[in-house]
Protein backbone atom coordinates (compact mmCIF):
# COMPACT_ATOMS: atom_id res chain seq x y z
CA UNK A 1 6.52 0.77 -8.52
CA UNK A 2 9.42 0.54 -10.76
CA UNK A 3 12.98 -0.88 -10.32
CA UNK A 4 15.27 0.33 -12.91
CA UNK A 5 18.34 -1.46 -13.65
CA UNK A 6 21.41 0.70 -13.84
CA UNK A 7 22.46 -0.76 -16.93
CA UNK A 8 19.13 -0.23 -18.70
CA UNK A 9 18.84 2.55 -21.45
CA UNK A 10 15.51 4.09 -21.80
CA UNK A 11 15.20 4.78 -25.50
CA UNK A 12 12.37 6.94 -27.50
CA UNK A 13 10.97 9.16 -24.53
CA UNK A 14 10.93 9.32 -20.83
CA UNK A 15 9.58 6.35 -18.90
CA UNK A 16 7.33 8.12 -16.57
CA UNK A 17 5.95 9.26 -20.10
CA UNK A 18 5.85 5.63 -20.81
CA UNK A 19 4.14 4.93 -17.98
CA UNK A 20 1.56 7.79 -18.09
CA UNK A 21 0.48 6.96 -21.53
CA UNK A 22 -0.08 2.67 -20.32
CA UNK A 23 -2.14 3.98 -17.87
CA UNK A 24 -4.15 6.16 -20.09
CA UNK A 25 -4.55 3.79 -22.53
CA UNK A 26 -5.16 0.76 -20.04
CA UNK A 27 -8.06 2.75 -18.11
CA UNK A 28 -9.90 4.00 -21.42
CA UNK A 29 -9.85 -0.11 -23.06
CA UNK A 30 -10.91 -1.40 -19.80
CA UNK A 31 -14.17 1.11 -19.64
CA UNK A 32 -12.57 2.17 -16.26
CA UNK A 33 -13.89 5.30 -14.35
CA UNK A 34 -11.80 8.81 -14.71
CA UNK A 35 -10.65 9.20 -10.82
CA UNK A 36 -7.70 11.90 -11.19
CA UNK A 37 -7.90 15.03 -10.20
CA UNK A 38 -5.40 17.93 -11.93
CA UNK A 39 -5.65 19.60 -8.20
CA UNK A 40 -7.08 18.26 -4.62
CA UNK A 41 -8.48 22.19 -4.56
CA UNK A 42 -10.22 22.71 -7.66
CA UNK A 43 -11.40 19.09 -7.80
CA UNK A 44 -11.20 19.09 -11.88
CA UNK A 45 -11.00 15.55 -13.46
CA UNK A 46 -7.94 14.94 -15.82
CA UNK A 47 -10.22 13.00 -17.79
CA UNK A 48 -7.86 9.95 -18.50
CA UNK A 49 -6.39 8.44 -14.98
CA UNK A 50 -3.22 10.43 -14.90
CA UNK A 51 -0.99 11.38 -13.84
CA UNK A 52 0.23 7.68 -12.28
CA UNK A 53 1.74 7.84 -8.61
CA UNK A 54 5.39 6.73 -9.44
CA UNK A 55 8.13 5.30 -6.91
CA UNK A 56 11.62 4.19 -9.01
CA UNK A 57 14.43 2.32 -7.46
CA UNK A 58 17.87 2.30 -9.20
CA UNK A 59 18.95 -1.48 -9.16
CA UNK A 60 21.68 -3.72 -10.29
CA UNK A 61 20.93 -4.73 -13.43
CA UNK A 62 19.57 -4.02 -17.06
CA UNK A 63 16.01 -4.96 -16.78
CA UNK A 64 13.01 -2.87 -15.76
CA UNK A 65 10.48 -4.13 -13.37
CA UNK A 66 7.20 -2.42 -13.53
CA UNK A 67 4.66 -3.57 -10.51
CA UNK A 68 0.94 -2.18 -11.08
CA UNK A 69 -1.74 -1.70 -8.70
CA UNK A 70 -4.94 -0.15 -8.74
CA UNK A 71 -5.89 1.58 -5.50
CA UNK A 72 -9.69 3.05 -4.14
CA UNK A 73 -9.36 6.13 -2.93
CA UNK A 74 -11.97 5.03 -0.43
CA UNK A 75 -9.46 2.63 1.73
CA UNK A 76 -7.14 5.24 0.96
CA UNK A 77 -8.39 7.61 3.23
CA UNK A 78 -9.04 5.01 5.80
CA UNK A 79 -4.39 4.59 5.87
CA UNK A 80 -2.94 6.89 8.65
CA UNK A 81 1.14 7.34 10.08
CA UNK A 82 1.69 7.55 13.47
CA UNK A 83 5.10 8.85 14.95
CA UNK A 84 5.21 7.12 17.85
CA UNK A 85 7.48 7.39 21.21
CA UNK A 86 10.34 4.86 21.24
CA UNK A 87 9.00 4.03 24.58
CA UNK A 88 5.25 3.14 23.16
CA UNK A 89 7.21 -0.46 22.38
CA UNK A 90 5.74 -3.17 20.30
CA UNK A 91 2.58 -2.62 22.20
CA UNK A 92 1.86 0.71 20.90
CA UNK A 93 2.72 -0.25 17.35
CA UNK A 94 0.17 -2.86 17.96
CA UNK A 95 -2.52 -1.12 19.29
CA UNK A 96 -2.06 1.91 16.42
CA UNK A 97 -2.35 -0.87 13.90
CA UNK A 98 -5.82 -2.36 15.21
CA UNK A 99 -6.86 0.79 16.58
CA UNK A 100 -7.03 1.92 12.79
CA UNK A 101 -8.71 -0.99 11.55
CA UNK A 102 -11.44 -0.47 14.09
CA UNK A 103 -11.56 3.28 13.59
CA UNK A 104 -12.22 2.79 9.79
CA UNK A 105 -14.60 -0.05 10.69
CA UNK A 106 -16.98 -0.24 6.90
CA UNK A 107 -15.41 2.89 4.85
CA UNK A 108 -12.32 0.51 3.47
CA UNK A 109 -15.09 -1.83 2.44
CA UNK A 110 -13.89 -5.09 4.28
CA UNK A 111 -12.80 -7.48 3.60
CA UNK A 112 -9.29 -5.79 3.54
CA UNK A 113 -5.39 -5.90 3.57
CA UNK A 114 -4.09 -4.11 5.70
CA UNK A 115 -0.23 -2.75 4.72
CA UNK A 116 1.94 -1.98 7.79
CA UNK A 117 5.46 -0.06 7.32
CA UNK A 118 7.86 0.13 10.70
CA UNK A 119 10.54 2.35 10.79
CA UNK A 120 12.49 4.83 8.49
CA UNK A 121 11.29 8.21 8.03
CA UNK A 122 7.64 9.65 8.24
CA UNK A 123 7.52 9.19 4.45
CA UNK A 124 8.91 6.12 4.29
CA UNK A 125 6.83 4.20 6.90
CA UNK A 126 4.02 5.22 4.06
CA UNK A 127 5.85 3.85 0.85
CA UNK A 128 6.65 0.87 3.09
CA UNK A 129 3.32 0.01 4.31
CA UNK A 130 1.68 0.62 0.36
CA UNK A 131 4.72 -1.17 -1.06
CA UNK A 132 3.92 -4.08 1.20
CA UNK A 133 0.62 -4.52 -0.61
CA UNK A 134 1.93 -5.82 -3.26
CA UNK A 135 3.26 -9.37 -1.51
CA UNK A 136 0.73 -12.07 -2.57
CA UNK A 137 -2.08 -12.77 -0.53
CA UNK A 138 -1.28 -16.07 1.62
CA UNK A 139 2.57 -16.03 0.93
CA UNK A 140 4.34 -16.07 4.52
CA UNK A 141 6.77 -12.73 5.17
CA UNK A 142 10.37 -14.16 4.85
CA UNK A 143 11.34 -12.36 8.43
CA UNK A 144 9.99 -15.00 10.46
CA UNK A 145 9.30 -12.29 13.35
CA UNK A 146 7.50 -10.11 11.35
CA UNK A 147 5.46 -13.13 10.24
CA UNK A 148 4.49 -14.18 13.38
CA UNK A 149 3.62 -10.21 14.46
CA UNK A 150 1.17 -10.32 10.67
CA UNK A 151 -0.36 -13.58 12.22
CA UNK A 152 -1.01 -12.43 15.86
CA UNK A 153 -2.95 -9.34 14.10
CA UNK A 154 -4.92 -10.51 12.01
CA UNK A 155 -6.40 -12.76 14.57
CA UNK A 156 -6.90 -9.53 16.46
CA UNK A 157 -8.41 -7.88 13.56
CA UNK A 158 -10.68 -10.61 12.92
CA UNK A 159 -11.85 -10.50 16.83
CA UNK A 160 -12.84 -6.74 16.32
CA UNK A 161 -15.87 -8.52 14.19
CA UNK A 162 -16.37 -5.83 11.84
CA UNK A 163 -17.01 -8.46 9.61
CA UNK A 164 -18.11 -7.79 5.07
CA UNK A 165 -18.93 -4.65 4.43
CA UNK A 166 -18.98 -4.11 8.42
CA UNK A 167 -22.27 -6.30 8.54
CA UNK A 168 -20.32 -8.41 11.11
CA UNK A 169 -18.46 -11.92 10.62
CA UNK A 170 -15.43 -13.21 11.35
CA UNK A 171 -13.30 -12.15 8.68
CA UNK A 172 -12.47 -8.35 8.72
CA UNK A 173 -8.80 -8.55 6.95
CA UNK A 174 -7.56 -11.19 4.68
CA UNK A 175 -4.45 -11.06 5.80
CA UNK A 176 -1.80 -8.50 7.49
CA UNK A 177 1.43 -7.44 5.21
CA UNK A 178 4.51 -5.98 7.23
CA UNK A 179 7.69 -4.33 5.84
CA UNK A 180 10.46 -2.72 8.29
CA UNK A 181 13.17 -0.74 7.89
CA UNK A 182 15.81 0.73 10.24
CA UNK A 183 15.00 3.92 12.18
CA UNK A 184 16.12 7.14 14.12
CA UNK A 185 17.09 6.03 17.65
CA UNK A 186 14.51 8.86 18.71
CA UNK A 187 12.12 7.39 16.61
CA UNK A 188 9.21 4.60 15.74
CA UNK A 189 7.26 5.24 12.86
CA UNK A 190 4.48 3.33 11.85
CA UNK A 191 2.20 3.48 8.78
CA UNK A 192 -1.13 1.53 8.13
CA UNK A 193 -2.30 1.54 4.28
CA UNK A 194 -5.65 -0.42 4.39
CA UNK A 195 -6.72 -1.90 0.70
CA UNK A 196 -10.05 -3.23 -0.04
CA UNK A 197 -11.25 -6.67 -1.29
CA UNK A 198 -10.51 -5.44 -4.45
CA UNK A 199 -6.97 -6.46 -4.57
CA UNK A 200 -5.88 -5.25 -8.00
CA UNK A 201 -1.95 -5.75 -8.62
CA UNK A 202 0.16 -6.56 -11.30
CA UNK A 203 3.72 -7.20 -12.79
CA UNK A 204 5.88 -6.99 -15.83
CA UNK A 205 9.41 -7.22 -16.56
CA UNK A 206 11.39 -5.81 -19.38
């Protein structure tokens, strides 16, 4: 995730260049394994982690901010979005959320975080719930409703008693991350991104 200041000047080459060649270079120092496919058909590895999955937001400013994280595909393909009837309520949104915890039950490899995004568009419900990853494990959401809706399920979460590795135990999640964002009166999105226990993130600014 990037958030470009509108006063900043890129000089030397393009930044998602920039930010191809880090990743390249970061993978191949840290001994990492070559996950990137050129094509979900063909299946054939790019050999060096890229291309990186990108999101840029034009901000006031001059500086760059440049958050990292490292993703399994794994708990990846445990994340679903869910378009649901305006009239489902806040009972349906929590239901969808749990009901994909439970459905996924060992594949994320739990312990997780699970990333929720309410609202928007069908897209953005997704880039909300993965950008809400990225909050630090154990700091409180600053919407104190949405705080006490993270709080209410994990405890629910935890009750399903999937447990490490789904072994069984009463932690399944470390913790429940919510972002919202306004939405089509016709409309209630909702987006679950699950992440494992390896909760790789990090961040720069230039």
């Amino acid at each position: 995730f990037i958030e470009a200041g509108q006063d900043a000047h890129i000089t030397g080459g393009a930044l998602e260049d920039a930010v191809h060649e880090g990743v390249r270079q970061g993978y191949k120092q840290g001994f990492n394994r070559n996950s990137m496919l050129r094509s979900p058909l063909d299946r054939v590895n790019t050999g060096d982690n890229t291309p990186a999955v990108i999101h840029t937001r034009i901000v006031p400013g001059d500086r760059l901010s440049i958050t990292f994280m490292a993703k399994g595909g794994g708990s990846e393909n445990m994340s679903r979005v869910g378009m649901l009837k305006p009239s489902d309520g806040a009972q349906g949104v929590k239901a969808f959320i749990v009901d994909c915890v439970e459905k996924a039950w060992a594949n994320p490899c739990p312990p997780i975080v699970v990333g929720v995004g309410l609202g928007g568009t069908f897209e953005k419900a997704a880039l909300l719930a993965k950008h809400s990853l990225l909050r630090g494990l154990g700091q409180p959401n600053p919407d104190p409703d949405l705080d006490a809706l993270e709080k209410e399920l994990l405890g629910r979460i935890n009750a399903l008693g999937i447990g490490p590795q789904g072994l069984g135990g009463r932690i399944t999640a470390l913790a429940v991350h919510i972002e919202s964002h306004p939405c089509h009166l016709a409309s209630l999105p909702v987006a679950v991104n699950i992440e494992c226990h390896s909760h790789r993130h990090a961040h720069a600014e230039l």
